[in-house]
Protein backbone atom coordinates (compact mmCIF):
# COMPACT_ATOMS: atom_id res chain seq x y z
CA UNK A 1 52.09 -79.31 -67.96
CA UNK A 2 54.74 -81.64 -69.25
CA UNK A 3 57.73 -82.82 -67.94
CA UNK A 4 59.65 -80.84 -69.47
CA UNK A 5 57.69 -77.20 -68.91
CA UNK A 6 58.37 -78.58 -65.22
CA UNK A 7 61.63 -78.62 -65.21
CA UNK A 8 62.01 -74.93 -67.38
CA UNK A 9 59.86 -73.59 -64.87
CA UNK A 10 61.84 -74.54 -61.71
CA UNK A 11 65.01 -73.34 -63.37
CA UNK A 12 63.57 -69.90 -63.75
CA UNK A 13 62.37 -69.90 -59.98
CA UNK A 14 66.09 -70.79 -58.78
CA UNK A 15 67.46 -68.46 -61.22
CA UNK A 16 65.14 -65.79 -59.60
CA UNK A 17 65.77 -66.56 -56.11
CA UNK A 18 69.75 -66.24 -57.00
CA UNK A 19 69.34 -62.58 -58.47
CA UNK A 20 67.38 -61.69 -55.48
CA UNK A 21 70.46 -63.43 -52.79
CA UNK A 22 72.90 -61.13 -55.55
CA UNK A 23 71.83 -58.11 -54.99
CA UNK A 24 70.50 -58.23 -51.05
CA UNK A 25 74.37 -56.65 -50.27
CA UNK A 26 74.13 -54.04 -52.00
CA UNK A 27 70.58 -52.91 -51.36
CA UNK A 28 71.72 -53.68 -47.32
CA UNK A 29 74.74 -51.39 -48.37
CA UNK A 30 72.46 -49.01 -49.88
CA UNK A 31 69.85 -48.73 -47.03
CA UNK A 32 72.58 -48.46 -44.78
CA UNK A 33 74.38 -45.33 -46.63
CA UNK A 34 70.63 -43.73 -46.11
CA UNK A 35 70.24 -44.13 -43.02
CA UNK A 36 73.34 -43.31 -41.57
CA UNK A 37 73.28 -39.50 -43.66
CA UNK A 38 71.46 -37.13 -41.22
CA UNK A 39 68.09 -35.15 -42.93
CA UNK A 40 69.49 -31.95 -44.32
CA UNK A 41 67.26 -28.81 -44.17
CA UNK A 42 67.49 -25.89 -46.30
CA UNK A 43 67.55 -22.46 -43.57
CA UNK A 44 68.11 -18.70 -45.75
CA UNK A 45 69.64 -16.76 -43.57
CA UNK A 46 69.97 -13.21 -44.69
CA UNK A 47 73.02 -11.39 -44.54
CA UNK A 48 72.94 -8.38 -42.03
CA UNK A 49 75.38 -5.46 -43.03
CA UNK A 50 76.28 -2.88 -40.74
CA UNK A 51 78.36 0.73 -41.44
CA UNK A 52 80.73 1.59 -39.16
CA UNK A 53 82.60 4.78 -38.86
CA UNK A 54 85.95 4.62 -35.81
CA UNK A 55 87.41 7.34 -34.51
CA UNK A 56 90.39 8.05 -32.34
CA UNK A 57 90.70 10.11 -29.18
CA UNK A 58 90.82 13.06 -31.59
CA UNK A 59 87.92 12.58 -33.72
CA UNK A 60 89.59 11.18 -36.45
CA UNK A 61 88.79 8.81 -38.73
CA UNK A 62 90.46 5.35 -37.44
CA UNK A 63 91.91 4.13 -41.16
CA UNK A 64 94.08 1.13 -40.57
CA UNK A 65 91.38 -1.42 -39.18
CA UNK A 66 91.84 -4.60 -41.01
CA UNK A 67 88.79 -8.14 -40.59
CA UNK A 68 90.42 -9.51 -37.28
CA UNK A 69 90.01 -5.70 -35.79
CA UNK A 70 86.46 -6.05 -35.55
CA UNK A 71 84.02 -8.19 -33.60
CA UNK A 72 80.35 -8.54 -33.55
CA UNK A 73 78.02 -9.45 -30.81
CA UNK A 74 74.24 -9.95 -31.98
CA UNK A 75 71.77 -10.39 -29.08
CA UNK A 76 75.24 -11.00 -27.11
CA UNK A 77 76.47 -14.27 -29.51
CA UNK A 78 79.44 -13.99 -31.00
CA UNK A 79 79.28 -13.66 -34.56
CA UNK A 80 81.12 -14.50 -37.73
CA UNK A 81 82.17 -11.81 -39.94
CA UNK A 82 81.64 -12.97 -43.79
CA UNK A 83 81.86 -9.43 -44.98
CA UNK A 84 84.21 -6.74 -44.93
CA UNK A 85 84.91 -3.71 -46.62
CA UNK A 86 86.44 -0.40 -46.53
CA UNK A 87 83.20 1.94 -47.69
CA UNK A 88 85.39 4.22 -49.71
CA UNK A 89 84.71 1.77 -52.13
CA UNK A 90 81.23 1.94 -52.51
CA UNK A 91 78.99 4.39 -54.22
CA UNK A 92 77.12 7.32 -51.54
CA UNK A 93 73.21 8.54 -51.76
CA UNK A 94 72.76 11.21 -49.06
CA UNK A 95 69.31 12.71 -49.18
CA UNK A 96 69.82 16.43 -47.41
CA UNK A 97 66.54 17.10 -45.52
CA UNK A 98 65.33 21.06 -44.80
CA UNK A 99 63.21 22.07 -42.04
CA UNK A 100 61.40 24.63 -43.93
CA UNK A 101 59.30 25.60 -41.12
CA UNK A 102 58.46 29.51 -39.84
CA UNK A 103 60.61 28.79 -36.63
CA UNK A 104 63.77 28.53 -38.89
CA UNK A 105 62.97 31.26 -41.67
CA UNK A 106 65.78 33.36 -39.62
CA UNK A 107 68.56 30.88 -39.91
CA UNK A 108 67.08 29.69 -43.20
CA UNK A 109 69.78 32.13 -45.23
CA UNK A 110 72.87 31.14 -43.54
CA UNK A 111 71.77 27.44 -43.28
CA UNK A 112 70.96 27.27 -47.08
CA UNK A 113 74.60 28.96 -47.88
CA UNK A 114 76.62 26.44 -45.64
CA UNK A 115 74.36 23.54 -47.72
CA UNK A 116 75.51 24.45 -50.97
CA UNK A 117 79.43 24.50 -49.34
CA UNK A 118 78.12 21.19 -48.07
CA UNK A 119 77.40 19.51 -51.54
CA UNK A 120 80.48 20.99 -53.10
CA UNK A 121 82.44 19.52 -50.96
CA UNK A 122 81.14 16.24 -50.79
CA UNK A 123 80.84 16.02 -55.06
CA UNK A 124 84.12 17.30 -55.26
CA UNK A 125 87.94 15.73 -54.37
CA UNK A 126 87.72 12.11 -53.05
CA UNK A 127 83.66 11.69 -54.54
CA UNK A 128 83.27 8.40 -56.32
CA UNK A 129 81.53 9.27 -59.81
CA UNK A 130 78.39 7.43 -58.85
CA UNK A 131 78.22 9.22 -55.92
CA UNK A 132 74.73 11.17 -55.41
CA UNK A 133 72.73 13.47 -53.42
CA UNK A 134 68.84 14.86 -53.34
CA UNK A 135 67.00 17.46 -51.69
CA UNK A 136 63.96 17.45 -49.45
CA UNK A 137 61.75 20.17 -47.68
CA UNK A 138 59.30 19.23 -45.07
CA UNK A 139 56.68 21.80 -43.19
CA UNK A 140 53.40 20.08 -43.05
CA UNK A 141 54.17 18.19 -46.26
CA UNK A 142 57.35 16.96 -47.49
CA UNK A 143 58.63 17.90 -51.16
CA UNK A 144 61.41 16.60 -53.43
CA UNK A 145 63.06 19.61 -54.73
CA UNK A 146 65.48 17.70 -56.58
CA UNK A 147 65.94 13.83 -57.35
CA UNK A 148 69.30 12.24 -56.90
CA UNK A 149 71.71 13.97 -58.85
CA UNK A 150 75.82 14.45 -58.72
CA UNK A 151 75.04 18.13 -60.34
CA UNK A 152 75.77 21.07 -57.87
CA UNK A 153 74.35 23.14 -60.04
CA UNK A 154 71.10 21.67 -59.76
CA UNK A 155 71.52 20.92 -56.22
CA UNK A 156 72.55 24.55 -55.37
CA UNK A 157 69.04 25.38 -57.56
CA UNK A 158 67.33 23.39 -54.95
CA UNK A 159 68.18 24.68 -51.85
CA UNK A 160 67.96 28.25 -52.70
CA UNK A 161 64.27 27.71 -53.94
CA UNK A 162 63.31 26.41 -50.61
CA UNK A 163 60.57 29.01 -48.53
CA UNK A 164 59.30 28.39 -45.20
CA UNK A 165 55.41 27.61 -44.63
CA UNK A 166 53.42 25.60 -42.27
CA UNK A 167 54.12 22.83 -39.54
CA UNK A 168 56.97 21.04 -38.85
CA UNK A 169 56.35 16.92 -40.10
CA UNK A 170 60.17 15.53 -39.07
CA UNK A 171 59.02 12.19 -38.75
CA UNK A 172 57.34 11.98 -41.94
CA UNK A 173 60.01 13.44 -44.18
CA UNK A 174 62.47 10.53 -41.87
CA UNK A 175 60.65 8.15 -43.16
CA UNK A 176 59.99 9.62 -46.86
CA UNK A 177 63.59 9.35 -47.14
CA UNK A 178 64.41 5.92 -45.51
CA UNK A 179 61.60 4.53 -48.34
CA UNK A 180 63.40 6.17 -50.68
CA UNK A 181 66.92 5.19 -49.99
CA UNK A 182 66.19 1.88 -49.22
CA UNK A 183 66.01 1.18 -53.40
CA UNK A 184 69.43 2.40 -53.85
CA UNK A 185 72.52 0.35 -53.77
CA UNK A 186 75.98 1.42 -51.92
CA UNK A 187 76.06 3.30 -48.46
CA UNK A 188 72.69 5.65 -47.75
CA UNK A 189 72.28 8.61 -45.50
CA UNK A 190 70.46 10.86 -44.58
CA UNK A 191 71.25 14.41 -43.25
CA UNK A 192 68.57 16.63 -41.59
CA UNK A 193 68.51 20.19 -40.78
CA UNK A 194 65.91 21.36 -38.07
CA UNK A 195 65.22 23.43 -34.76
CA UNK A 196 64.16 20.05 -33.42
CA UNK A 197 60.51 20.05 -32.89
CA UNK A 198 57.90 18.41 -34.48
CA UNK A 199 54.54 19.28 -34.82
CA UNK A 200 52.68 17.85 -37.88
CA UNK A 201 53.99 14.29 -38.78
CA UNK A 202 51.48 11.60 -39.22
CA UNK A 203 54.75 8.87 -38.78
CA UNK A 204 55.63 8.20 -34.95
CA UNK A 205 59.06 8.59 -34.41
CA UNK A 206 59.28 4.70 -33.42
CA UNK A 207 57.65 3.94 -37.11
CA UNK A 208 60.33 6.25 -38.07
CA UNK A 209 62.85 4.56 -36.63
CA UNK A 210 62.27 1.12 -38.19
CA UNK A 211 62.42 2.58 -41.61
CA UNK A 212 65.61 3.76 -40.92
CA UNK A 213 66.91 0.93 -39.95
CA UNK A 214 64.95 -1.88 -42.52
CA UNK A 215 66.71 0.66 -44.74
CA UNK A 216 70.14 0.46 -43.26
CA UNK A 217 70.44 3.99 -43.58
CA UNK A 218 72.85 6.28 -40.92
CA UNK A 219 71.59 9.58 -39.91
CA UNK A 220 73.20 12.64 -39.27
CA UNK A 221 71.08 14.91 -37.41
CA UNK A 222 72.16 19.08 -37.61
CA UNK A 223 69.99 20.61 -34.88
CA UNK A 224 70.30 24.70 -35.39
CA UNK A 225 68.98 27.00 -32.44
CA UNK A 226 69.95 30.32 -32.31
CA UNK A 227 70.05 30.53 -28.53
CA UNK A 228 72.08 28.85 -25.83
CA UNK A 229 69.59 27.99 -23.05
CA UNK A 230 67.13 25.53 -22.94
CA UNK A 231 64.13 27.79 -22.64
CA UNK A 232 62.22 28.63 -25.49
CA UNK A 233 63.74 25.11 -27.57
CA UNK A 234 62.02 21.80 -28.13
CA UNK A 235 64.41 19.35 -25.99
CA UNK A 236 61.91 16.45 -26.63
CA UNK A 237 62.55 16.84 -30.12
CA UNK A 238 66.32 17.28 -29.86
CA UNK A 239 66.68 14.09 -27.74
CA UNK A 240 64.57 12.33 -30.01
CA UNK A 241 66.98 12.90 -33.04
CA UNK A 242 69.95 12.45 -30.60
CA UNK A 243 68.74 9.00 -30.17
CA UNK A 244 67.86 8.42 -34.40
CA UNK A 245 71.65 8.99 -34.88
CA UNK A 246 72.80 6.74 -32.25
CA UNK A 247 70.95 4.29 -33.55
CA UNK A 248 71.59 4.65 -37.02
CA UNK A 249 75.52 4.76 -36.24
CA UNK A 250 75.56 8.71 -37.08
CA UNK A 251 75.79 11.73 -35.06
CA UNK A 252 73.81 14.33 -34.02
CA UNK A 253 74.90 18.58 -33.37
CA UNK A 254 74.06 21.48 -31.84
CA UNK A 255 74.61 24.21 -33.68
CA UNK A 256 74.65 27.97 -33.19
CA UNK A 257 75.64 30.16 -35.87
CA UNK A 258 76.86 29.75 -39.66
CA UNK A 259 80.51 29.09 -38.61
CA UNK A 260 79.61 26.32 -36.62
CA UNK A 261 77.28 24.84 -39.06
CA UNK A 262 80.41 25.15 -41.67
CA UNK A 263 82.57 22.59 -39.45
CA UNK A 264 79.68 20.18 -38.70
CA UNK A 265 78.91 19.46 -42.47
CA UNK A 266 82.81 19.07 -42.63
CA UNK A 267 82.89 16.45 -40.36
CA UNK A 268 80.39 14.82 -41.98
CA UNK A 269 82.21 14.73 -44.94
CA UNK A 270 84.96 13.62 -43.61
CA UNK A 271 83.59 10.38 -41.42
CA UNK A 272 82.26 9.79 -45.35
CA UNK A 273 85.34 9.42 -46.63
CA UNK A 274 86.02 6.39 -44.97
CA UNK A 275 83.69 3.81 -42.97
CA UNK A 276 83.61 0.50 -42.98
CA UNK A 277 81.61 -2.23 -44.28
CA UNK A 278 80.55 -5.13 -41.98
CA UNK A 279 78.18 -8.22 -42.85
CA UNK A 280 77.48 -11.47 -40.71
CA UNK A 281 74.50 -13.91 -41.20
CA UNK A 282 73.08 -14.68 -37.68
CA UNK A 283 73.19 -17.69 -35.88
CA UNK A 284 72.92 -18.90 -31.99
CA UNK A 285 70.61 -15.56 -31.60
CA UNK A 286 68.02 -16.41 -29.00
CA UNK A 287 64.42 -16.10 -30.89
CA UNK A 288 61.25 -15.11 -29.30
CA UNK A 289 58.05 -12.60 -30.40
CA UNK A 290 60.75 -9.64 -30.90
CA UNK A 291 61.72 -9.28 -34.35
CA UNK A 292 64.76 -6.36 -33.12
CA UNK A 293 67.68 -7.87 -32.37
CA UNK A 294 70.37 -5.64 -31.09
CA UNK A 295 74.11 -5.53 -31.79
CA UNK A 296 77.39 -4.80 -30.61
CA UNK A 297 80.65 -3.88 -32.82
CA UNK A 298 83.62 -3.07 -31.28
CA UNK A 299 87.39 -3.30 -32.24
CA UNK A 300 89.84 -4.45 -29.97
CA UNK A 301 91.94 -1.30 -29.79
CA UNK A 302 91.79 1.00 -26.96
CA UNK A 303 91.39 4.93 -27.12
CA UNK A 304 88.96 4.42 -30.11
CA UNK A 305 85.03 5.24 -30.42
CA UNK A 306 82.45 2.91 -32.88
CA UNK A 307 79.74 4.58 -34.05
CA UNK A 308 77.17 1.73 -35.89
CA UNK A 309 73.71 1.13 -35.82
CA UNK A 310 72.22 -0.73 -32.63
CA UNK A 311 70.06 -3.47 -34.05
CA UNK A 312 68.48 -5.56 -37.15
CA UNK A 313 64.83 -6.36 -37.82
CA UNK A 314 64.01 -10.43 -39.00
CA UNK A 315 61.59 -12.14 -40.16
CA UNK A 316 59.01 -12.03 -42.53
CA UNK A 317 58.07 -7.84 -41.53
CA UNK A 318 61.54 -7.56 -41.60
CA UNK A 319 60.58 -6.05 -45.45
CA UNK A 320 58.52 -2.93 -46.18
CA UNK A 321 54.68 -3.96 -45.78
CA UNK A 322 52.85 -4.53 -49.01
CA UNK A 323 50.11 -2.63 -47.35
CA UNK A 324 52.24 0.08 -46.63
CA UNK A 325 52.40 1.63 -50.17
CA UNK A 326 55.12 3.40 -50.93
CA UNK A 327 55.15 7.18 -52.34
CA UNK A 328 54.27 7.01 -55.97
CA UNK A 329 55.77 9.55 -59.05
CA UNK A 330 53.33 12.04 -59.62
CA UNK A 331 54.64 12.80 -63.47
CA UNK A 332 56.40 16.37 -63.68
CA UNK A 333 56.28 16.98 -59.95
CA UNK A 334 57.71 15.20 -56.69
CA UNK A 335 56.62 11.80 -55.09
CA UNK A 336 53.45 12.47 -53.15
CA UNK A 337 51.48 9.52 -50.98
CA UNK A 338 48.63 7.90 -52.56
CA UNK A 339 46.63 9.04 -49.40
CA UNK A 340 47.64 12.68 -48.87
CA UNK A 341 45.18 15.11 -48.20
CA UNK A 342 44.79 17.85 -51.18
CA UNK A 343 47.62 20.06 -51.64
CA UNK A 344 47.83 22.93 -48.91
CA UNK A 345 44.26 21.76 -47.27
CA UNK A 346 44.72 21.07 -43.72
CA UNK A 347 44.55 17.42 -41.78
CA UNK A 348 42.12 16.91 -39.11
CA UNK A 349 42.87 15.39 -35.86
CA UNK A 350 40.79 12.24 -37.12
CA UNK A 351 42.78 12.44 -40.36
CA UNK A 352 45.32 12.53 -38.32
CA UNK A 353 45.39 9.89 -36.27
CA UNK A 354 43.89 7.23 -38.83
CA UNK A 355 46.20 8.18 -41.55
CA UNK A 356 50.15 6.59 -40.98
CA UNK A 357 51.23 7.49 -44.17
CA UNK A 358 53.89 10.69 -44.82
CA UNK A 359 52.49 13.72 -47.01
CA UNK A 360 54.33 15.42 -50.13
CA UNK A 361 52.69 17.71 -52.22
CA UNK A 362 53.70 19.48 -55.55
């Protein structure tokens, strides 16, 4: 090397050395900036909605309640309300379920009539045009009579076709519903007609129960006896609806005779008209192997009754299984399980017992 390359060489190596002295602030700066910003984490919460229907001493719908009315305890924490509405605002799918069993085929008449009063009333004055209703049968099977529809006409078609037969399957057609309501956007509920008692469902009413609720549906439970005492009626079967509706936020009733069945439906109507809309996403909720997680509403005004369902489901099952299938279309004809047993053939206990699935038939 000569003299010269010497010298050229050592310039670049001090030239080097005073880039590297440059820019040690700001990679200190830089390093420093890192360090000092905590690790973020991305957490989805979901957003858990609740309906709530108030009313006053009188049974009234409670109309003025505004946000700061309302609080909302889940697993007792405090929670933040992100979402609030007034449900008059949002569309209605009511599926109207008929025990079609022979223990009802002498109130069947009178209960069919009040129906069709029922969905007149609820289509008519104060309905929101996207507003819709279907029918449902249930004795050992469950059948759609008619798909969501805002006709009457149709509707009114629908209930006067119904005929009793067979068993009693309450949980089943419960569930049936919940599955089906749960696709459908806006408020859902679901209002059932029965003597109470049933005998054929291959659904538990605790499976049931869930679906309800993983479908955020309310249920209104009309219970019709014709007699007064409690001898000769199911009360295992009445209690066990009386607790679906309280859980649901709905209401359950005893009912007697066509008159009476006249004012329940319009109640029902009525608390329709105007609920409320709640949402929060959960936070501080203390975790463990439970995936329910119950919940308080209340509003801070005295003299006033909340009706709103008890709990959420989370995590990953919080979602219909994927094993679970739900009913399919059969083309022409209502939804019927992919594992029902032949149309009218009977289910055996084994059947029974390993099959969880509701039945429809055509």
């Amino acid at each position: 090397m000569t003299r010269t390359q010497g010298r050229v060489a050592r310039a670049r190596k001090i030239l080097h050395t005073l880039g590297c002295l440059c820019l040690l602030p700001f990679l200190v700066c830089f390093s420093s900036a890192a360090l000092a910003q905590p690790p973020s984490f991305h957490v989805e919460v979901k957003l858990v909605t609740v309906v709530a229907t108030v009313k006053d001493r009188a049974g009234q719908p409670a109309a003025d309640l505004e946000r700061q009315d309302f609080s909302i305890l889940a697993g007792g924490v405090p929670q933040d309300i992100a979402l609030f509405e007034r449900q008059t605002d949002r569309a209605l799918s009511v599926v109207l379920l008929f025990d079609s069993s022979p223990s009802v085929a002498k109130e069947l008449k009178f209960e069919q009539d009040s129906a069709v009063r029922f969905v007149r009333d609820l289509l008519g004055p104060g309905a929101r045009p996207d507003d819709r209703l279907a029918i449902y049968q249930f004795s050992d099977f469950v059948n759609q009579l008619q798909g969501f529809t805002a006709s009457p006409g149709r509707l009114e078609k629908a209930v006067y076709s119904i005929r009793t037969s067979g068993g009693t399957s309450v949980y089943d057609a419960l569930y049936l519903a919940a599955r089906r309501l749960e696709r459908r956007d806006g408020r859902r509920v679901i209002v059932i007609i029965t003597d109470g008692g049933d005998t054929t469902s291959t659904i538990k009413f605790a499976d049931a129960l869930e679906s309800v609720q993983l479908a955020d549906a309310v249920v209104y439970s009309v219970i019709v006896v014709p007699i007064t005492s409690d001898a000769g009626r199911n009360l295992g079967g009445e209690h066990a609806l009386e607790t679906m509706s309280a859980a649901t936020g709905g209401l359950s009733f005893l009912e007697h005779s066509e008159r009476d069945l006249d004012q329940t439906f319009h109640q029902i109507v009525r608390d329709l008209r105007l609920q409320y809309l709640l949402g929060f996403y959960p936070h501080g909720v203390p975790s463990g192997p439970e995936r329910f997680h119950r919940i308080q509403v209340r509003v801070n005004r005295p003299d006033v009754r909340v009706l709103a369902r008890t709990g959420y489901f989370s995590g990953p099952d919080s979602e219909q299984s994927a094993n679970d299938p739900a009913p399919v279309e059969i083309e022409g004809g209502p939804p019927r399980d992919r594992r029902s047993p032949a149309p009218g053939r009977p289910v055996s206990k084994q059947q029974h017992a390993a099959d969880p699935s509701p039945r429809s038939i055509p």
